[in-house]
Protein backbone atom coordinates (compact mmCIF):
# COMPACT_ATOMS: atom_id res chain seq x y z
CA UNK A 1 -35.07 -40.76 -0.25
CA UNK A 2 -32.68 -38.49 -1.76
CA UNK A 3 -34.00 -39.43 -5.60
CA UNK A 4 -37.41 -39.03 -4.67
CA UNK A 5 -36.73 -35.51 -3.42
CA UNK A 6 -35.13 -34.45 -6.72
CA UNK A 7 -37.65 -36.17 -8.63
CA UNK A 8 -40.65 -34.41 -6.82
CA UNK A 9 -38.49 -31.18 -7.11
CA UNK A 10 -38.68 -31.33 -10.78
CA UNK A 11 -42.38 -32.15 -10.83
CA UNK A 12 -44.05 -28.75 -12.58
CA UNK A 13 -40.94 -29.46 -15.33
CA UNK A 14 -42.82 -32.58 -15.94
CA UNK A 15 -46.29 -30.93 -16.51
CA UNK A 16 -44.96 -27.74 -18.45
CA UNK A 17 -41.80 -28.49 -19.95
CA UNK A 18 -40.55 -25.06 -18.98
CA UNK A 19 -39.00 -23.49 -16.53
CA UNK A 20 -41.62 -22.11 -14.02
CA UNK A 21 -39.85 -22.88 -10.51
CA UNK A 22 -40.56 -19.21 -9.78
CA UNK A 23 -43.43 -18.46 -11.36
CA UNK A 24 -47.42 -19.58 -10.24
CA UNK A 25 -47.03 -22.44 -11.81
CA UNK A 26 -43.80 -24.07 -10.19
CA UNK A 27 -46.34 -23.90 -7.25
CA UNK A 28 -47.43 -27.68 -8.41
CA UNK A 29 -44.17 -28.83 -7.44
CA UNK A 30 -44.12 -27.28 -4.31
CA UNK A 31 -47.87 -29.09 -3.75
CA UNK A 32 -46.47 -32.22 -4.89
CA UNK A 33 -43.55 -32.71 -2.43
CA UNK A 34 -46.07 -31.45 0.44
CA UNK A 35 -48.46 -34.45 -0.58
CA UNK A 36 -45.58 -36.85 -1.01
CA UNK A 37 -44.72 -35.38 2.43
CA UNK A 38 -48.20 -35.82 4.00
CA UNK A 39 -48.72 -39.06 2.68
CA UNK A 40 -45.16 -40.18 3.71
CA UNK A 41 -45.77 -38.97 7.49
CA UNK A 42 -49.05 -40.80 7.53
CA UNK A 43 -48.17 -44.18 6.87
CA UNK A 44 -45.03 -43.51 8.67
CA UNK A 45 -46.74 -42.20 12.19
CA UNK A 46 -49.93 -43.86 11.30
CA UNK A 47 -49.13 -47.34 10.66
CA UNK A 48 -48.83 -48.35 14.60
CA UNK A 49 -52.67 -46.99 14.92
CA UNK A 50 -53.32 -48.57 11.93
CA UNK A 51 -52.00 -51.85 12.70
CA UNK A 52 -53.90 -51.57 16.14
CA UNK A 53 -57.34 -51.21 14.43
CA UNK A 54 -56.97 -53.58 12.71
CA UNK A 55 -56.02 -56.13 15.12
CA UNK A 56 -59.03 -54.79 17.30
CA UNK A 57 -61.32 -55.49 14.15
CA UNK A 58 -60.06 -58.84 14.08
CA UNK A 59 -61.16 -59.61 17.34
CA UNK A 60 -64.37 -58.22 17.56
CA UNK A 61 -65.29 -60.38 14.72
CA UNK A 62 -63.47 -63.74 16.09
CA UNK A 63 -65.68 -62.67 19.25
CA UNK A 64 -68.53 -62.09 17.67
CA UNK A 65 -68.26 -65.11 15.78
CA UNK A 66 -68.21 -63.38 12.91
CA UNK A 67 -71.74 -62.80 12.65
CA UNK A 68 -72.81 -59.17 11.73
């Protein structure tokens, strides 16, 4: 939680090796913990749906006798 925030926080260091957190480039960090963010919120919010489908897959097939 915590780590990962400071870690994606110092992401443009990473890529640059200088201090750009308010210049264009410290931008990429900002992108970064929005994507960790995104991704995060999917699986998070998403996994119930997810799960779902994929229980609904499995029985279409098992009904279907797995024929396509």
């Amino acid at each position: 939680g915590v780590g990962a925030a400071l870690t994606l926080d110092e992401f443009a260091l990473w890529l640059n090796l200088q201090d750009v957190y308010w210049e264009r480039q410290g931008r990429e960090s900002i992108d970064a913990i929005l994507i960790f963010g995104g991704l995060l919120s999917v699986g998070f919010w998403g996994w119930p749906f997810f799960r779902a489908l994929a229980r609904l897959g499995g029985r279409h097939n098992a009904a279907s006798g797995g024929a396509s």
